[in-house]
Protein backbone atom coordinates (compact mmCIF):
# COMPACT_ATOMS: atom_id res chain seq x y z
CA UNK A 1 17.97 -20.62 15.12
CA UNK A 2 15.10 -18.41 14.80
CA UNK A 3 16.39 -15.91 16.73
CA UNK A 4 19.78 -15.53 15.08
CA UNK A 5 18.00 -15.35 11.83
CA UNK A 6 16.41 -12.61 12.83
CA UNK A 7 19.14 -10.85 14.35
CA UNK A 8 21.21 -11.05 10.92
CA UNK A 9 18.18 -9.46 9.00
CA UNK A 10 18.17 -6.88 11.39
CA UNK A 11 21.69 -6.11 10.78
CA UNK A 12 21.72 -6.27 7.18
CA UNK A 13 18.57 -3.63 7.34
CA UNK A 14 20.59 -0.85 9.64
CA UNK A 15 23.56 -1.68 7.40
CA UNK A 16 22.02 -0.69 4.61
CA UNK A 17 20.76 2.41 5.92
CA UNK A 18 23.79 3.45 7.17
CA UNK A 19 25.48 3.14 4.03
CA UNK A 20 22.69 4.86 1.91
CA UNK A 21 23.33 8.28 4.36
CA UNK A 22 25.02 9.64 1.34
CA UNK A 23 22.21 9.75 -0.86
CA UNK A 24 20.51 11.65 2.14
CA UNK A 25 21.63 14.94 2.37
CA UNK A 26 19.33 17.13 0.52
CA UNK A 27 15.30 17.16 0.50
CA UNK A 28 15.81 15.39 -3.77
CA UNK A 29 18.02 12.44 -1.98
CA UNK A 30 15.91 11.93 1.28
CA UNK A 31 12.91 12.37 -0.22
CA UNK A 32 13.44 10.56 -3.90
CA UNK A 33 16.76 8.86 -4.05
CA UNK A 34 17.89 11.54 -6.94
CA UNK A 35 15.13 10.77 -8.92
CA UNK A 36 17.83 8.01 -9.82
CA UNK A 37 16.25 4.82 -8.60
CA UNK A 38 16.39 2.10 -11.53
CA UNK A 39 13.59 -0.38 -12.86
CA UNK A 40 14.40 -3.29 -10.33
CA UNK A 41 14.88 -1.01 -7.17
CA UNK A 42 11.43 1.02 -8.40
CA UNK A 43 9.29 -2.14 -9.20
CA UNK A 44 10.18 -4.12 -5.62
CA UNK A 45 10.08 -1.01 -3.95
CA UNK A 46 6.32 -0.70 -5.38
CA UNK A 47 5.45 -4.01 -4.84
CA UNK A 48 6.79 -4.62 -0.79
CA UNK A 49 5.01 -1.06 -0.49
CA UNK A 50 1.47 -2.17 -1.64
CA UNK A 51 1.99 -5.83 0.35
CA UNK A 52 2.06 -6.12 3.73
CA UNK A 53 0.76 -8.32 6.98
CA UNK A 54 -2.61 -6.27 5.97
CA UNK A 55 -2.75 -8.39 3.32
CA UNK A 56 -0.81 -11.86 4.53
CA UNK A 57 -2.67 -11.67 7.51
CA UNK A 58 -5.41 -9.46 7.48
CA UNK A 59 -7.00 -9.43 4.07
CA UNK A 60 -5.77 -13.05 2.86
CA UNK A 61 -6.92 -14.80 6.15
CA UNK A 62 -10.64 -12.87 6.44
CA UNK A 63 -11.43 -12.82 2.42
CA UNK A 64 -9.81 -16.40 2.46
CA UNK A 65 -12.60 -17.32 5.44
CA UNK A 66 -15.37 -15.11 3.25
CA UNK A 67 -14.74 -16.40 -0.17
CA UNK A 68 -12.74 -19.40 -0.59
CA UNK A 69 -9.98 -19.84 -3.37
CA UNK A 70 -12.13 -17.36 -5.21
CA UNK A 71 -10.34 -14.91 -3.00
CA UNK A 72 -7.51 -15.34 -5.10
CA UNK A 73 -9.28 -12.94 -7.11
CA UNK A 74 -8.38 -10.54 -5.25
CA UNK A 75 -4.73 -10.85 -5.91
CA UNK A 76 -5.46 -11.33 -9.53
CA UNK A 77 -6.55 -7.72 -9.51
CA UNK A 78 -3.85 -6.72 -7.74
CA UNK A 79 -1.33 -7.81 -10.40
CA UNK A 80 -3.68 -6.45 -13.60
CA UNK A 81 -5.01 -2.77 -11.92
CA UNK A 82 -2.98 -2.37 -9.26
CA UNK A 83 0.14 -3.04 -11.14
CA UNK A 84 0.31 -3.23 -14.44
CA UNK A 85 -2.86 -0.97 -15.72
CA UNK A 86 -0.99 1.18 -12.82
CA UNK A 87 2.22 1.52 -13.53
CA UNK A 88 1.27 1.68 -17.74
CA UNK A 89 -1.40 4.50 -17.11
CA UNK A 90 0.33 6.61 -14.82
CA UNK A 91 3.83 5.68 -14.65
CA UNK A 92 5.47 7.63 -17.71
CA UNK A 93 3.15 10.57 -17.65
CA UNK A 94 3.41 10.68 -13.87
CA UNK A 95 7.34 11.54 -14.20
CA UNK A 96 7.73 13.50 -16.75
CA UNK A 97 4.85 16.22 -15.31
CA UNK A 98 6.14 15.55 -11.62
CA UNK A 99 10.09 16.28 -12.43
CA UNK A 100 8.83 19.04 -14.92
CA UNK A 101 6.87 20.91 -11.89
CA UNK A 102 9.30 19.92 -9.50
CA UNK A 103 7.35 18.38 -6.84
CA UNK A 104 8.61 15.79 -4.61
CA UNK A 105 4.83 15.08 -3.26
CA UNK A 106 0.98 14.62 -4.15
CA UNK A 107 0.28 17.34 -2.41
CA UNK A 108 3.36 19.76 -4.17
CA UNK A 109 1.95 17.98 -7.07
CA UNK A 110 -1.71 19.40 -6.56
CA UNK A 111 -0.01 23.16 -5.42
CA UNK A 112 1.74 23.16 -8.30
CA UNK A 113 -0.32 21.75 -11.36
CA UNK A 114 -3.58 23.78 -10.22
CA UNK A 115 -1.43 27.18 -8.95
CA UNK A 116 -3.21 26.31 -4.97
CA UNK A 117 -1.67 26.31 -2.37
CA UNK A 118 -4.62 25.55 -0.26
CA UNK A 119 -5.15 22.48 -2.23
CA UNK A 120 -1.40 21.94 -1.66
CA UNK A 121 -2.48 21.97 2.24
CA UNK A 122 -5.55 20.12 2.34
CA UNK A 123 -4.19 17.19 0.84
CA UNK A 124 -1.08 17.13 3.31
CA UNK A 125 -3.97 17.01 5.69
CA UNK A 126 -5.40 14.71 4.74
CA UNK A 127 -2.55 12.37 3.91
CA UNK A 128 -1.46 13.04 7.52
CA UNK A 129 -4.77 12.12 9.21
CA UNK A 130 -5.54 9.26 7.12
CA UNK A 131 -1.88 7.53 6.74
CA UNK A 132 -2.07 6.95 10.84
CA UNK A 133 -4.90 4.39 10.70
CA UNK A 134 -3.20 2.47 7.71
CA UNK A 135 -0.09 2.94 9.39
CA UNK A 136 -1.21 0.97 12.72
CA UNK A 137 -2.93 -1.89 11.17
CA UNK A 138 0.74 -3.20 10.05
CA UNK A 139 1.78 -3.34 13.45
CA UNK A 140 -1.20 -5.51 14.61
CA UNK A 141 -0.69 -8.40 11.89
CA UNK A 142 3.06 -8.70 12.46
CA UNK A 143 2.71 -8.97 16.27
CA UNK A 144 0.17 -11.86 15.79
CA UNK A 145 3.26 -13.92 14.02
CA UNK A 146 5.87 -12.84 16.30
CA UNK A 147 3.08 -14.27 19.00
CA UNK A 148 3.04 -17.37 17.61
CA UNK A 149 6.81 -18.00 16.67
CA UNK A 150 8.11 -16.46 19.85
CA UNK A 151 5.89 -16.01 22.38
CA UNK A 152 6.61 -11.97 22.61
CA UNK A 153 4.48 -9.81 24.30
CA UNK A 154 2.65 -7.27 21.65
CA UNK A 155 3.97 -4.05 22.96
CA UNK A 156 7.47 -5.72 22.19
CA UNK A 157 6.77 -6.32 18.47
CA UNK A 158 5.58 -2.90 17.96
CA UNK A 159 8.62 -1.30 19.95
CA UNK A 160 11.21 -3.59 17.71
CA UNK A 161 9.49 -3.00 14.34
CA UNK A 162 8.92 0.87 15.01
CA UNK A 163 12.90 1.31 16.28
CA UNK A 164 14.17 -1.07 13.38
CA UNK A 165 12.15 1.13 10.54
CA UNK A 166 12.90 4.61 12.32
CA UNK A 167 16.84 3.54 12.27
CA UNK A 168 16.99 2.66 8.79
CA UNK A 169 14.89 5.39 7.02
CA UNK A 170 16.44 8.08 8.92
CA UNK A 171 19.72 7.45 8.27
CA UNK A 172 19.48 6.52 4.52
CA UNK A 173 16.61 7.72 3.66
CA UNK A 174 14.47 6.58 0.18
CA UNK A 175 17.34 4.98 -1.56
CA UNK A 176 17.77 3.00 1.61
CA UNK A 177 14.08 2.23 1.83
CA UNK A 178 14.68 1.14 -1.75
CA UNK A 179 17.61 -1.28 -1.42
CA UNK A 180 16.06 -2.57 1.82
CA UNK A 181 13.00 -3.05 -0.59
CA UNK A 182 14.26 -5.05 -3.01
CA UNK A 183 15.70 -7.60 -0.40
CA UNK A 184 12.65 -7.82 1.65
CA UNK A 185 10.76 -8.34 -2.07
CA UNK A 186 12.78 -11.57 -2.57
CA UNK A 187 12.50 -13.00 0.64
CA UNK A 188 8.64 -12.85 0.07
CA UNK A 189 8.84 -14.51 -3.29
CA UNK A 190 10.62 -17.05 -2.23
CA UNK A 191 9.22 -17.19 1.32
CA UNK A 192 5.39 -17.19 -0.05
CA UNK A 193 5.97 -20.06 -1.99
CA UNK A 194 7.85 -22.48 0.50
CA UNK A 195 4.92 -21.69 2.63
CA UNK A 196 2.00 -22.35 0.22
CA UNK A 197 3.20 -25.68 -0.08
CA UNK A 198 4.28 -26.66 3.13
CA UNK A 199 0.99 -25.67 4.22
CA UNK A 200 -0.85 -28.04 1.93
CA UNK A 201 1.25 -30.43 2.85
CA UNK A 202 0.14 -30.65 5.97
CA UNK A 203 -3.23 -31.38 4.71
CA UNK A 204 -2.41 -34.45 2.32
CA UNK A 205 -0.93 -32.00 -1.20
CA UNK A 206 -2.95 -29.29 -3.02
CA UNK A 207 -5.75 -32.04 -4.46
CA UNK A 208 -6.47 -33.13 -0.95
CA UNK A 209 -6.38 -29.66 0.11
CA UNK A 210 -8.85 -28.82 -2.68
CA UNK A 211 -11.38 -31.93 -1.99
CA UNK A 212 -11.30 -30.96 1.68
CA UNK A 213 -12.22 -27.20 1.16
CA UNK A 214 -15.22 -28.42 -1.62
CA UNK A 215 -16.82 -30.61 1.33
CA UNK A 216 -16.85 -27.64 3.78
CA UNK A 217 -20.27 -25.96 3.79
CA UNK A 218 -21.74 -22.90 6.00
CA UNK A 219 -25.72 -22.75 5.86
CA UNK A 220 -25.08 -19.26 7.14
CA UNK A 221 -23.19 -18.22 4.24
CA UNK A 222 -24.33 -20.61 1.15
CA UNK A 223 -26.46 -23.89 1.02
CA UNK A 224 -24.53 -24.50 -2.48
CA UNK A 225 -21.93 -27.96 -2.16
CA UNK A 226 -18.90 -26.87 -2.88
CA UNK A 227 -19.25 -23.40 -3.06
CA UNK A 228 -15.63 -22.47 -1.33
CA UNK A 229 -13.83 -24.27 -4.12
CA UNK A 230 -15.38 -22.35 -6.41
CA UNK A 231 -14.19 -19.93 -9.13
CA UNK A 232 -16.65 -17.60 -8.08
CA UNK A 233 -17.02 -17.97 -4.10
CA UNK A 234 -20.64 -17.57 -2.59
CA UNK A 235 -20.60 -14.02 -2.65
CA UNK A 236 -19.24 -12.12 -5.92
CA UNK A 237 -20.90 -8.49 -5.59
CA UNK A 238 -18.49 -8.18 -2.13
CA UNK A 239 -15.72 -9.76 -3.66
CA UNK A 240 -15.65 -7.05 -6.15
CA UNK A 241 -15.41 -4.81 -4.07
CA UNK A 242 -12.50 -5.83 -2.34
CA UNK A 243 -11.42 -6.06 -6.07
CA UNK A 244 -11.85 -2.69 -6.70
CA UNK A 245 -10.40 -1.16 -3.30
CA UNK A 246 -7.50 -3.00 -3.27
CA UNK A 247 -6.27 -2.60 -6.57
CA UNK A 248 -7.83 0.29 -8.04
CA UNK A 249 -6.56 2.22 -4.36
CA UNK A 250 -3.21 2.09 -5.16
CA UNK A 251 -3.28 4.57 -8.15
CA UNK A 252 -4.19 7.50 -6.17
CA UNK A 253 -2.19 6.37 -2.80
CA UNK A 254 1.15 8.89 -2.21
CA UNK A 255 3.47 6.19 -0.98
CA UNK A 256 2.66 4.39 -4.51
CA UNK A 257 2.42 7.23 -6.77
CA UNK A 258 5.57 8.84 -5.49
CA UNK A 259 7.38 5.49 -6.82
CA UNK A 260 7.17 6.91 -10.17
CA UNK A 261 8.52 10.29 -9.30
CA UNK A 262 12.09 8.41 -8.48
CA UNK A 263 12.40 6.20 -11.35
CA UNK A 264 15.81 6.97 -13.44
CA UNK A 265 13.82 7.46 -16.62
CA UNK A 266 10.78 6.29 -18.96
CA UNK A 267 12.37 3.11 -20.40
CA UNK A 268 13.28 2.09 -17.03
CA UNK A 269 9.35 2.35 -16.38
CA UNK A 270 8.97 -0.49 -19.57
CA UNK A 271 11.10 -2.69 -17.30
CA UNK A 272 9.45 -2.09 -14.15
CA UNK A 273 6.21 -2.41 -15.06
CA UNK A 274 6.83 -6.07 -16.07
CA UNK A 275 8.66 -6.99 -13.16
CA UNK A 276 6.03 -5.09 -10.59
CA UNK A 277 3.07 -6.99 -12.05
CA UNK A 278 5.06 -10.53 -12.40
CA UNK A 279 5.83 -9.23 -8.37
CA UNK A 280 2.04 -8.99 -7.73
CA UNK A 281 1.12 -12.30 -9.39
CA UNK A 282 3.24 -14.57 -7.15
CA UNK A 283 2.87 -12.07 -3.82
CA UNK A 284 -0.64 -11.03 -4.11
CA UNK A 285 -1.93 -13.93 -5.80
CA UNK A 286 -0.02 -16.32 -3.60
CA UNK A 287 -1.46 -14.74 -0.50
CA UNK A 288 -5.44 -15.04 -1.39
CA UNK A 289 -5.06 -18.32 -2.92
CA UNK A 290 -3.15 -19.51 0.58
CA UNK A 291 -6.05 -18.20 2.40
CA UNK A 292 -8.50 -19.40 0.67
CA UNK A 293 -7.99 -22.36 2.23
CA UNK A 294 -7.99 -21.34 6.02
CA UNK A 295 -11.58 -23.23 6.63
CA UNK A 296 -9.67 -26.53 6.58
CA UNK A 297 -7.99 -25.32 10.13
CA UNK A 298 -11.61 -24.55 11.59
CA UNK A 299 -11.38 -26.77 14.60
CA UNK A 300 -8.47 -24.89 15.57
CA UNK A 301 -9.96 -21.38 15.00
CA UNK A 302 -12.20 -19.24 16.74
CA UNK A 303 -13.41 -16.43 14.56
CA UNK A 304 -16.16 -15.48 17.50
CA UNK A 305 -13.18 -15.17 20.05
CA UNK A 306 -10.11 -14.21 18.31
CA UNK A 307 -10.87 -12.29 15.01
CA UNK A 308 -10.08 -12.91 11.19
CA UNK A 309 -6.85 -12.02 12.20
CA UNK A 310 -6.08 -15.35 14.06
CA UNK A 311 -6.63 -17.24 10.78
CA UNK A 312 -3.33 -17.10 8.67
CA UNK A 313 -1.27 -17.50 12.02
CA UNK A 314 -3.04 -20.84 13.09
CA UNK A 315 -2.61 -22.13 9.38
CA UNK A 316 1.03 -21.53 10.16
CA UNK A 317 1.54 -23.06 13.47
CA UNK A 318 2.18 -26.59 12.38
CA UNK A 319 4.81 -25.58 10.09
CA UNK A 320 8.27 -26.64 10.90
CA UNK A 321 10.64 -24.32 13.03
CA UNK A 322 13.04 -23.06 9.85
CA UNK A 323 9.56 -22.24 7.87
CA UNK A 324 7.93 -20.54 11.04
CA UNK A 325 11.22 -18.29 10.92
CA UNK A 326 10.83 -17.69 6.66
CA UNK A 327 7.44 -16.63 8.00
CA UNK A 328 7.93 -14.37 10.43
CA UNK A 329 10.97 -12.83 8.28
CA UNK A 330 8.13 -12.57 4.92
CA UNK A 331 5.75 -10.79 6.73
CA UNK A 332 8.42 -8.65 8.91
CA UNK A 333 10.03 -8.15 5.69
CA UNK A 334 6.42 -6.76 4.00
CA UNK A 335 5.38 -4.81 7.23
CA UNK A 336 8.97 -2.82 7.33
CA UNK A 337 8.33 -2.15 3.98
CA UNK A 338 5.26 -0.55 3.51
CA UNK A 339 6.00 0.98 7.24
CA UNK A 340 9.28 2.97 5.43
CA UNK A 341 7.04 4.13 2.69
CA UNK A 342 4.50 5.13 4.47
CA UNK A 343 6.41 7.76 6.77
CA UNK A 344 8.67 8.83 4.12
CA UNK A 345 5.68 9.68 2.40
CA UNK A 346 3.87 11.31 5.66
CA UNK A 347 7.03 13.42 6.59
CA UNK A 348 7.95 14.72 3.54
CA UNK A 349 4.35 15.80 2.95
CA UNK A 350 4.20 17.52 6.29
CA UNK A 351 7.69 19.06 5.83
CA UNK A 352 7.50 20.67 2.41
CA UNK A 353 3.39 21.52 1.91
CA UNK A 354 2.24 22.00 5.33
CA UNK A 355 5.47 23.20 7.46
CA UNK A 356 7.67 24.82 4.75
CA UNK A 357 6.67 28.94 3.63
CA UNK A 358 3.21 28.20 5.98
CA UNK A 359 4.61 27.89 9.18
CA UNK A 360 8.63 28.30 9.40
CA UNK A 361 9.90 30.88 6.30
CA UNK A 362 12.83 30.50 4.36
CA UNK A 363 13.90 26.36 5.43
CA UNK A 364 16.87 25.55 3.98
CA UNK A 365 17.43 22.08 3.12
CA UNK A 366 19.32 20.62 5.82
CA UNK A 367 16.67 21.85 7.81
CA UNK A 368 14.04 20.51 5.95
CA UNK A 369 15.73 17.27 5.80
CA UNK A 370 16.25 17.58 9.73
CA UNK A 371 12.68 18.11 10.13
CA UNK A 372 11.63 15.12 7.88
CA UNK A 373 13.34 12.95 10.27
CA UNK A 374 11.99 14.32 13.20
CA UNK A 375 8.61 13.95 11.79
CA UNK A 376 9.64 10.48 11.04
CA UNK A 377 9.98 9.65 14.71
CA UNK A 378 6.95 11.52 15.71
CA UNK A 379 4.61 9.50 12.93
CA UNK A 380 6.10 6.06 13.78
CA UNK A 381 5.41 6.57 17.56
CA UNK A 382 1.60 8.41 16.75
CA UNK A 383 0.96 5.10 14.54
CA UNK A 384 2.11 2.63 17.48
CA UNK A 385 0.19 4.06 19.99
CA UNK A 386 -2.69 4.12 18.07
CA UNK A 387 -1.67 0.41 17.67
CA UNK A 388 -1.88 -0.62 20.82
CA UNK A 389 -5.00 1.66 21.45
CA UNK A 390 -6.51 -0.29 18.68
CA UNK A 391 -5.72 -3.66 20.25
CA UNK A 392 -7.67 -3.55 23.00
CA UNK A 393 -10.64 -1.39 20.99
CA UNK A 394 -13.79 -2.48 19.16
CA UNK A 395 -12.20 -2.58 15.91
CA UNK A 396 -10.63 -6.01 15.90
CA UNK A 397 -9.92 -6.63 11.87
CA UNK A 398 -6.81 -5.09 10.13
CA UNK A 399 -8.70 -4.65 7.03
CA UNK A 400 -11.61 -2.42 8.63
CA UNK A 401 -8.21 0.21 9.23
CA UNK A 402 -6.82 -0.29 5.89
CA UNK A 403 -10.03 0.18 4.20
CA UNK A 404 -11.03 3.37 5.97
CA UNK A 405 -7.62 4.59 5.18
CA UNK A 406 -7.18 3.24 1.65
CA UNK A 407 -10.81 4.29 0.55
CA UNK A 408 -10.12 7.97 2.31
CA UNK A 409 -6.82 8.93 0.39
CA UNK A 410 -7.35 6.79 -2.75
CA UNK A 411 -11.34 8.09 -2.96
CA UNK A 412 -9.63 11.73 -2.63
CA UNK A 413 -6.42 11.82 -4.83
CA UNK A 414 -7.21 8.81 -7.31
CA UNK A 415 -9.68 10.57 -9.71
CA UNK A 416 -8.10 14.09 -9.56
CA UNK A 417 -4.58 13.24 -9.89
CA UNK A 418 -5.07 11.07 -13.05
CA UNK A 419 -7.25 13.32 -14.96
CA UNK A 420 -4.74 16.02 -13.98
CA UNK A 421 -1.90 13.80 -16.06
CA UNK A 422 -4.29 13.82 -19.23
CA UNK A 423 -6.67 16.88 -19.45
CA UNK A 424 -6.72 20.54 -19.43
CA UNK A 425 -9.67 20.93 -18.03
CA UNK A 426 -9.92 19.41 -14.59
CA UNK A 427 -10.59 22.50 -12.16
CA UNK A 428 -9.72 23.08 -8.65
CA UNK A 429 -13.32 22.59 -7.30
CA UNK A 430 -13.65 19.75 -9.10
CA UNK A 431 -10.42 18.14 -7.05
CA UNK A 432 -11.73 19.91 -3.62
CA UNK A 433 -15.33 18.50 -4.31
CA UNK A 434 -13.86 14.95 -4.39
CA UNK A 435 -11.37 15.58 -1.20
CA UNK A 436 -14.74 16.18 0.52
CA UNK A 437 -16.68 13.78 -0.55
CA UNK A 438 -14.13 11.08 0.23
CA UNK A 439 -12.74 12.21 3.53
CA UNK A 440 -17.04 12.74 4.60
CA UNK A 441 -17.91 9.39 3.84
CA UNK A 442 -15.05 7.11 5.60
CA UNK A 443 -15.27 9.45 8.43
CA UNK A 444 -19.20 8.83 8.76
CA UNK A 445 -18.21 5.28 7.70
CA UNK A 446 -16.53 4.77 10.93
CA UNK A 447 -18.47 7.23 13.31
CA UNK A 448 -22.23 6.18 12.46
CA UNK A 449 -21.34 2.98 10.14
CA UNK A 450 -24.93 1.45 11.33
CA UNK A 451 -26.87 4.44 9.82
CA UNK A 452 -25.57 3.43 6.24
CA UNK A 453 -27.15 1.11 3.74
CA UNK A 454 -26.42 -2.35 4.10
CA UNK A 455 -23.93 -2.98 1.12
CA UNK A 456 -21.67 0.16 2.44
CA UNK A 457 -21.35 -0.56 6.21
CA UNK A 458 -18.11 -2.20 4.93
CA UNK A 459 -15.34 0.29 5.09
CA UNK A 460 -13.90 -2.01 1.86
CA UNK A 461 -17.52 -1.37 0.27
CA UNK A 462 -17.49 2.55 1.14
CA UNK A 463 -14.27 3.05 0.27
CA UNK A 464 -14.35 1.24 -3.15
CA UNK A 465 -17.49 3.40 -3.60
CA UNK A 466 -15.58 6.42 -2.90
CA UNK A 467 -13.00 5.79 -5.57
CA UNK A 468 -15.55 4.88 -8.36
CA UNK A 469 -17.42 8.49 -7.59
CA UNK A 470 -14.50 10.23 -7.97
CA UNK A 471 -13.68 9.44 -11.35
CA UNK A 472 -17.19 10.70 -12.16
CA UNK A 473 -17.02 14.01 -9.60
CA UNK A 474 -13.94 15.32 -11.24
CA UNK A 475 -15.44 15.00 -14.68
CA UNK A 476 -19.14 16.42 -14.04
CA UNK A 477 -17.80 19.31 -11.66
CA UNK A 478 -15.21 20.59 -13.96
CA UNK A 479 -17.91 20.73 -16.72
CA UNK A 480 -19.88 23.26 -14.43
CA UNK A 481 -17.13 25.13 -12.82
CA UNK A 482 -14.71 28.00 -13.84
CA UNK A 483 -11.76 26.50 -16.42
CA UNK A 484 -8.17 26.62 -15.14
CA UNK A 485 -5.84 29.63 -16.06
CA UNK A 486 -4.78 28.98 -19.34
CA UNK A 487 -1.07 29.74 -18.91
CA UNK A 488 -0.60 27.59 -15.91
CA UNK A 489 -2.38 24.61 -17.84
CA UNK A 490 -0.18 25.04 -20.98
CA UNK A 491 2.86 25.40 -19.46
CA UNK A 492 2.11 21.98 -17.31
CA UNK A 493 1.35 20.51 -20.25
CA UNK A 494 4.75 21.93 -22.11
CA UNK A 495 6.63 18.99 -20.76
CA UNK A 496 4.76 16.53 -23.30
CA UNK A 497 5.81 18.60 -25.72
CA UNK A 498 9.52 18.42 -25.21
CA UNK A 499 11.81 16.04 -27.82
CA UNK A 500 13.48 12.97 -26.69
CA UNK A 501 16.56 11.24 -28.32
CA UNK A 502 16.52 7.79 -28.12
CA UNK A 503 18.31 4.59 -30.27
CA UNK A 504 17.25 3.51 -33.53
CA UNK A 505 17.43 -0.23 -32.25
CA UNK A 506 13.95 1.68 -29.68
CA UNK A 507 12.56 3.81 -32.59
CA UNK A 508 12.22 -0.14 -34.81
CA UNK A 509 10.62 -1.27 -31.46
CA UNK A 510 13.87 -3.67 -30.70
CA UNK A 511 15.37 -4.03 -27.33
């Protein structure tokens, strides 16, 4: 039964790319679905892109274990910053300037907006180096499942997920990633739901749940009664942090940024940013709240032995057959999804800042497309080895990769790319200074992490640190350094200044 689910997702997936190789045949259709992608198709595709087993597994089960239901947070943030303060902040302006400068990238975005091509190229650098890590910590969470439901071996779960994604994307491209997106995004809704309460109903219903967590105590973490059932948890400075990485991080990640880029148009971005945050809500919040509740399963778990990692899967083990299969499809489902994004992102980055006019002159579009595939293939199989590297390496936690990687890339593009949206004068050192600064500290984070102060040997503390000085770097070093040329400011501004038609039933504010 479980298998033969499986195999009909699988073939729905390749279908679907298969039939999306029409919209793939130039670097706009591979790369952005036509810029044609509507509110629905945009708004899943964001949402499956930000969720994945890092968060199912990785960040619900060890936050869960840290915090208790006030993990949940966590996914309350996710829905408010990460989504909606996200997609109403950047969204509109984030299209208009991107289609009016005609990037396809963050990085063409950068080139472009500041007249650098070196700033172009260090953030395709930067993207490439740091998307790897993230990249292999979906692999590990999603083989822990498969584990458990099917008894695979680990290198086979990485093979099948790495050859399912690589299929798909190639052939179809973004608008396939999309489509695939928005199916994957309602098998999690419904999926996270069923398994939120057939989990507590293995433990007597929710209230039973509840009274069980308030009676757990851990002198090593509080002497307070209760203190996993509470609102707060029995750590809230760390909790905000995880707060502010993982929802703050997504405005200046590519793969979540470049969402906006495809959307059909600005009403469609109205739409979408209800639907993404409603997304988050159930997803996100779901997730946290169902961890929070992993130190009911403790005498099955062995955090000493087997990692923060092994929490979500044991909850799961009990369930029934037919929900062990809805599990292993939800979190397949939210790997795939963020995998496609991810090297979409990665190769188009590579192809057209890094690879295109630097290295090969005068790439047509076929051949840029071409190359983008390649590069596909080449980052999927980087990522997996670097997988199964990582499995048998000191780093044993999904979220220590994910917050390395998210605090690296968000810390660098976050504060630069949104001030770049609203003011004239953010400067090119300004946007170098906090590429520095960001990429420094998570890569002294991970090489000499005992030499740092106590509250930042957490990659999730460093990395929410990094974004937070970034939005004061760009300011401060733009005041000091030398203003922008004015032409190439005004005319990225021009596109702000262009009319729009629109009904009279949307001028009177009516739908």
């Amino acid at each position: 039964m479980k298998l033969a689910i499986l195999i009909f997702y699988f073939a729905v997936l390749i279908g679907i790319g298969l039939y999306c190789r029409k919209h793939a045949t130039d670097v706009n259709g591979f790369v952005l679905g036509g810029r044609n992608v509507g509110p629905w198709l945009t708004a899943f595709a964001y949402g499956t892109s930000y969720f994945s087993a890092v968060v199912f597994v990785g960040y619900a089960g060890q936050f869960g274990w840290r915090y208790g239901i006030a993990a949940t947070w966590a996914g309350i943030g996710n829905a408010l910053i990460g989504s909606l303060m996200a997609w109403f902040i950047l969204g509109r302006r984030t299209r208009i300037m991107s289609q009016h400068l005609d990037s396809a990238t963050m990085p063409q975005f950068f080139g472009k907006r500041f007249g650098s091509d070196a700033l172009k190229i260090g953030a395709s650098i930067i993207i490439f180096i740091f998307m790897i890590p993230y990249t292999a910590s979906l692999y590990n969470g999603l083989s822990r499942l498969f584990g458990m439901a099917f008894d695979i071996d680990y290198s086979v779960c990485i093979l099948l997920m790495a050859v399912l994604t690589a299929v798909y994307v190639i052939a179809g491209g973004y608008m396939a990633t999309a489509i695939n997106d928005f199916i994957q995004g309602l098998i999690m809704l419904v999926g996270i739901v069923a398994i939120i309460y057939a989990v507590f109903e293995t433990q007597g219903g929710f209230m039973a749940s509840l009274d069980g967590l308030a009676r757990i105590t851990d002198e090593k973490v509080s002497t307070t009664p209760g203190i996993f059932a509470s609102f707060f948890g029995p750590d809230p400075l760390n909790l905000l942090f995880v707060v502010i990485l993982t929802s703050l991080g997504t405005w200046g990640l590519p793969q979540m940024v470049q969402k906006f880029y495809a959307i059909t148009n600005e009403q469609a971005i109205q739409k979408g940013t209800i639907i993404s945050t409603l997304f988050a809500f159930v997803v996100a919040g779901g997730s946290y709240f169902h961890g929070g509740f992993g130190r009911l399963f403790s005498d099955k778990i062995d955090i000493a032995a087997n990692g923060f990692d092994s929490i979500v899967p044991t909850m799961l083990s009990g369930l029934s057959a037919g929900m062990i299969a809805m599990v292993v499809i939800l979190v397949l489902s939210a790997s795939m999804s963020t995998l496609s994004s991810l090297v979409i992102a990665s190769s188009s980055t590579l192809t057209i800042d890094l690879l295109k006019d630097n290295v090969i002159k005068n790439l047509s579009e076929a051949r840029q497309v071409l190359i983008m595939r390649i590069l596909i293939v080449v980052f999927i199989a980087i990522s997996a080895v670097i997988a199964l590297i990582q499995y048998t390496s000191s780093v044993h936690f999904i979220a220590q990769l994910m917050g390395v990687s998210w605090g690296a890339m968000a810390g660098s593009f976050l504060a630069p790319f949104m001030y770049s949206l609203y003011s004239k004068r953010v400067t090119v050192a300004s946007c170098w200074a906090c590429f520095i600064f960001s990429t420094v500290l998570m890569t002294a984070n991970m090489i000499v992490r005992p030499m740092f102060p106590a509250i930042m040997q957490s990659p999730i503390n460093s990395g929410a640190i990094a974004m937070l000085a970034g939005l004061l770097i760009v300011p401060i070093v733009s005041a000091f350094t030398s203003k922008p040329e004015k032409n190439l400011v005004d005319n990225a501004f021009a596109c702000y200044d262009k009319e729009t038609t629109v009904p009279q039933s949307v001028a009177l504010g009516k739908k």
